[in-house]
Protein backbone atom coordinates (compact mmCIF):
# COMPACT_ATOMS: atom_id res chain seq x y z
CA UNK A 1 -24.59 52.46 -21.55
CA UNK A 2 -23.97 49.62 -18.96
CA UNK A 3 -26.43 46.81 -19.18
CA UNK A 4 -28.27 45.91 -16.05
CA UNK A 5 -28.12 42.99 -14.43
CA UNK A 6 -32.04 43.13 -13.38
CA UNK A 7 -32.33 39.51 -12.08
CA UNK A 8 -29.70 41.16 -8.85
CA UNK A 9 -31.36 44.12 -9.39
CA UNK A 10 -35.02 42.41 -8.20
CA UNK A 11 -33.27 40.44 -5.74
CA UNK A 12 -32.03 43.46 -3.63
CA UNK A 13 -35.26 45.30 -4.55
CA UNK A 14 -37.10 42.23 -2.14
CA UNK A 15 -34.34 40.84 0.00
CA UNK A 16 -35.98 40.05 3.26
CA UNK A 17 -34.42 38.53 6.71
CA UNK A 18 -36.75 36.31 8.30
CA UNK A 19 -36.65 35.31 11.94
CA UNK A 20 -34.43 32.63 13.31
CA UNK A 21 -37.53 31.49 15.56
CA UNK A 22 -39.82 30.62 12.27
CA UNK A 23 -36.29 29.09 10.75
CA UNK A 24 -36.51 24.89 10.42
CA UNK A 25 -33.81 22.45 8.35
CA UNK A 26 -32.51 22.34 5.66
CA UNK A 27 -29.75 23.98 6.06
CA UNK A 28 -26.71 24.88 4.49
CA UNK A 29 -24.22 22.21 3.64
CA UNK A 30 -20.38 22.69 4.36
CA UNK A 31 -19.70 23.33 1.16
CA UNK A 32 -22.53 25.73 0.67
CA UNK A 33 -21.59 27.18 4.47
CA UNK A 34 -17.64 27.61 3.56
CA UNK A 35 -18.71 29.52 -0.19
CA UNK A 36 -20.74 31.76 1.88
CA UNK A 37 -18.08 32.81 3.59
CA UNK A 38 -15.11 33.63 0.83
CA UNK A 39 -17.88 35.57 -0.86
CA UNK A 40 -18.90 37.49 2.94
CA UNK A 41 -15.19 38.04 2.67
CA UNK A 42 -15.18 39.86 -0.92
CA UNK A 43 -16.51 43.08 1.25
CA UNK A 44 -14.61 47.02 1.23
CA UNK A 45 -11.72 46.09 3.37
CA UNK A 46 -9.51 49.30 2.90
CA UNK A 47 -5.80 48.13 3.58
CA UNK A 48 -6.71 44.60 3.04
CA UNK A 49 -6.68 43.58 7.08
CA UNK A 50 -9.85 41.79 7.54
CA UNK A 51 -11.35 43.07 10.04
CA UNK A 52 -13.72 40.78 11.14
CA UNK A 53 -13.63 36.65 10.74
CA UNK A 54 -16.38 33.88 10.94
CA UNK A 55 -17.21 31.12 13.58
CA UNK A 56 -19.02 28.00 12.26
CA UNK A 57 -20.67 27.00 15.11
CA UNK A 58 -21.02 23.05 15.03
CA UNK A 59 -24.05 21.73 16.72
CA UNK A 60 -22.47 19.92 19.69
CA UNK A 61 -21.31 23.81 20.20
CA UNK A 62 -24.61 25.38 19.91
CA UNK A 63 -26.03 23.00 22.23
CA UNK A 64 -22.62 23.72 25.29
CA UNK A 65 -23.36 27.11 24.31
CA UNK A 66 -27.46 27.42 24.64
CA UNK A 67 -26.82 25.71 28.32
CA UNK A 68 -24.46 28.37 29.56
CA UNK A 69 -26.15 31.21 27.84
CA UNK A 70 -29.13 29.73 29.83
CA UNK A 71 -26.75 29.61 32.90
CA UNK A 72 -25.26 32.75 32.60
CA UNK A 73 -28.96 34.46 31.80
CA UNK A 74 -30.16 33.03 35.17
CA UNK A 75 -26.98 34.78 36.45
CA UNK A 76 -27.35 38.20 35.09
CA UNK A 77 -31.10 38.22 35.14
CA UNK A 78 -32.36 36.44 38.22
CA UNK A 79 -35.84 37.41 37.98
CA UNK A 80 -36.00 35.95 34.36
CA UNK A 81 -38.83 32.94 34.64
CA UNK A 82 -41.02 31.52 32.37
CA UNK A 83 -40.91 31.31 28.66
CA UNK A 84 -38.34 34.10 29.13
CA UNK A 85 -36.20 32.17 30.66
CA UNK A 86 -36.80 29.22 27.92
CA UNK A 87 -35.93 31.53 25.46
CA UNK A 88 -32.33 31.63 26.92
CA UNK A 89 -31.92 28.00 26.73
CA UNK A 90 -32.28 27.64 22.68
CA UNK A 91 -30.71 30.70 21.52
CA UNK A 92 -28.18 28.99 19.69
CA UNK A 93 -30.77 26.29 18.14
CA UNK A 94 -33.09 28.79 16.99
CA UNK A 95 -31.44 27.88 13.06
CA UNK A 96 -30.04 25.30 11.47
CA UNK A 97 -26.77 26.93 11.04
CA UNK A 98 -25.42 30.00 13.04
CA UNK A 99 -22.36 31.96 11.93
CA UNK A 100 -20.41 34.19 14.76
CA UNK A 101 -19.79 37.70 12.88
CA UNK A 102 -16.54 38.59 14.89
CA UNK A 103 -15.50 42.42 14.60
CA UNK A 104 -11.49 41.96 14.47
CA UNK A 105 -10.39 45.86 14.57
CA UNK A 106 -6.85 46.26 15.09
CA UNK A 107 -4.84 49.75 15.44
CA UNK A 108 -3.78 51.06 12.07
CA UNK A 109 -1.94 54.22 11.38
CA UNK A 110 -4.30 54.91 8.37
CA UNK A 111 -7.63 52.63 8.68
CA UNK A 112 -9.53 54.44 11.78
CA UNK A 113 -11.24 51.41 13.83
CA UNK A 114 -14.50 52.69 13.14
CA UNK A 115 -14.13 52.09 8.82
CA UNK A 116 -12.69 48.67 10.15
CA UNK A 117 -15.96 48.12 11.96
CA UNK A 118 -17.65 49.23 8.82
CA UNK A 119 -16.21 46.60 7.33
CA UNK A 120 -17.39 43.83 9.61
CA UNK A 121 -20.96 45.47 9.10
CA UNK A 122 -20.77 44.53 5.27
CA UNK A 123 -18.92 41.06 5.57
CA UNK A 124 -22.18 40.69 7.91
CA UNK A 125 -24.51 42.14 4.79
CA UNK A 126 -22.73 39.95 2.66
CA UNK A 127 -23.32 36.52 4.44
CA UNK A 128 -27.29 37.34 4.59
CA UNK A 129 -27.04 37.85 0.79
CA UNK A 130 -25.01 35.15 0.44
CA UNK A 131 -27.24 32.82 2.53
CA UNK A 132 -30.53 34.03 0.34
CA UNK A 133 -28.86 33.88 -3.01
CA UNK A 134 -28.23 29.72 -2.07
CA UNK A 135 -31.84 30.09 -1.81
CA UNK A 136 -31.88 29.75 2.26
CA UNK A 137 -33.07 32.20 4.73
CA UNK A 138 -31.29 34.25 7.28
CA UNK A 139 -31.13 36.82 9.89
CA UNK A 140 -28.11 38.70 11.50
CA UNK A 141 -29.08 38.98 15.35
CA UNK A 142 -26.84 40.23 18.05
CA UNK A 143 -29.21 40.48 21.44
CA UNK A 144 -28.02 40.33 24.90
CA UNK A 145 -24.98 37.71 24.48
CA UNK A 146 -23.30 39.31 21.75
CA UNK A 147 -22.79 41.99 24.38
CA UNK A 148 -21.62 40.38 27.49
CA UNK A 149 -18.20 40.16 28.51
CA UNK A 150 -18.34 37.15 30.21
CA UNK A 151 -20.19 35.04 27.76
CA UNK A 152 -17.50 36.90 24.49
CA UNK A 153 -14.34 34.33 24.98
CA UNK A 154 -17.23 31.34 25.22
CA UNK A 155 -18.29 32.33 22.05
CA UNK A 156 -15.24 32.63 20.34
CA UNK A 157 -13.60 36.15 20.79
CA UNK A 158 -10.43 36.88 21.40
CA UNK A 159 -8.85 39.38 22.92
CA UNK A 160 -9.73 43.02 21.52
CA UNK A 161 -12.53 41.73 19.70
CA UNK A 162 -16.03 41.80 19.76
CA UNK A 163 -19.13 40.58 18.34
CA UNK A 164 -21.13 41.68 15.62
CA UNK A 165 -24.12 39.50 15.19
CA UNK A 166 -24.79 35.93 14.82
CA UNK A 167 -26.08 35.24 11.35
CA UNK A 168 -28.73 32.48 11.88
CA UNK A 169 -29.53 30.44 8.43
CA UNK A 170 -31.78 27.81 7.35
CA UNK A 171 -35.62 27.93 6.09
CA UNK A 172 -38.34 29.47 6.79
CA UNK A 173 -41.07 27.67 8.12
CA UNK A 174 -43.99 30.50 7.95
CA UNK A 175 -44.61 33.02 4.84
CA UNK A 176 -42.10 35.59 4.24
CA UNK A 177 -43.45 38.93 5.62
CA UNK A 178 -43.09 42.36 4.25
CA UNK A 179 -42.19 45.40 7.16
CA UNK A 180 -41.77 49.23 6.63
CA UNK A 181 -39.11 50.62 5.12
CA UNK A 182 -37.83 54.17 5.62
CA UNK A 183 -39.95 56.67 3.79
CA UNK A 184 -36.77 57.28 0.75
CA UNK A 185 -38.30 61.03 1.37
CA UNK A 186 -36.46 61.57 4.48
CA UNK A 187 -33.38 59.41 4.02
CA UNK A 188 -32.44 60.34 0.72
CA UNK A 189 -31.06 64.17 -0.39
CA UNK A 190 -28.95 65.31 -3.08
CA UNK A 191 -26.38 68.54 -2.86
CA UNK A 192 -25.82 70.42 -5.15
């Protein structure tokens, strides 16, 4: 029989992101920020291409790129006003330390794009682990400006890729929060 590792077995049983907004200092150091990634990095990767890679953005970067995401959101969504429109202008400073999740497929005789994508998904599961078990909080957002095409080279992508998420880390500043989780009923079968 294989023993059980129940201390990582109670820590996935409770893992919990918590929103960048509630999210205040400390944050990771570099050390802490580069081990993150080589273990985000120890993900399925079938063919051994990583598919994906990870942008460290500094904080002289997340402050250039919080003023043209709030440019570019006054561009694309000209009725935006308000706190809306405030919202736009501290994206990036939401979290002590944001980490661009960069999908890298490439065209592979024998790994389809989408298991490549797959991939990124877990490198992106791996770096919220990663960020808890240093004992910091985290959450993997994508929103609006992960999507746009104009903002994507800004932000670090290069041609033919695109972006997964930013994974926002630091500490929470209000109570961890349970939500609902899927009823196991209706997600779970066996076949026999």
């Amino acid at each position: 029989m294989q023993t059980k590792n129940t201390t990582v077995l109670d820590f996935m049983r409770t893992r919990r992101s918590v929103p960048a907004k509630t999210m205040g200092g400390p944050g990771p150091d570099e050390a802490e920020i580069l081990d993150m990634a080589k273990i985000a990095s120890r993900i399925p990767d079938h063919g051994k291409i990583a598919p994906w890679r990870f942008i460290h953005y500094s904080e002289d970067a997340k402050l250039r790129l919080d003023k043209r995401i709030h440019e570019r959101a006054r561009e694309k969504y000209p009725d935006l006003s308000g706190e809306a429109l405030q919202i736009e202008a501290g994206r990036m400073a939401r979290s002590p330390t944001v980490i661009g999740l960069i999908s890298a497929a490439v065209d592979h005789p024998k790994i389809p794009r989408w298991e490549q994508e797959l991939s990124s998904g877990a490198a992106g599961l791996a770096w919220l682990i990663a960020a808890n078990a240093h004992g910091y909080d985290a959450q993997w957002l994508t929103e609006w400006i992960a999507f746009d095409e104009v903002l994507s080279a800004e932000l670090g992508c290069r041609e033919g890729e695109k972006i997964a998420g930013f994974i926002h880390i630091g500490t929470r500043t209000a109570p961890k929060t349970e939500r609902d989780r899927p009823d196991i009923e209706t997600i779970f079968t066996r076949m026999d």
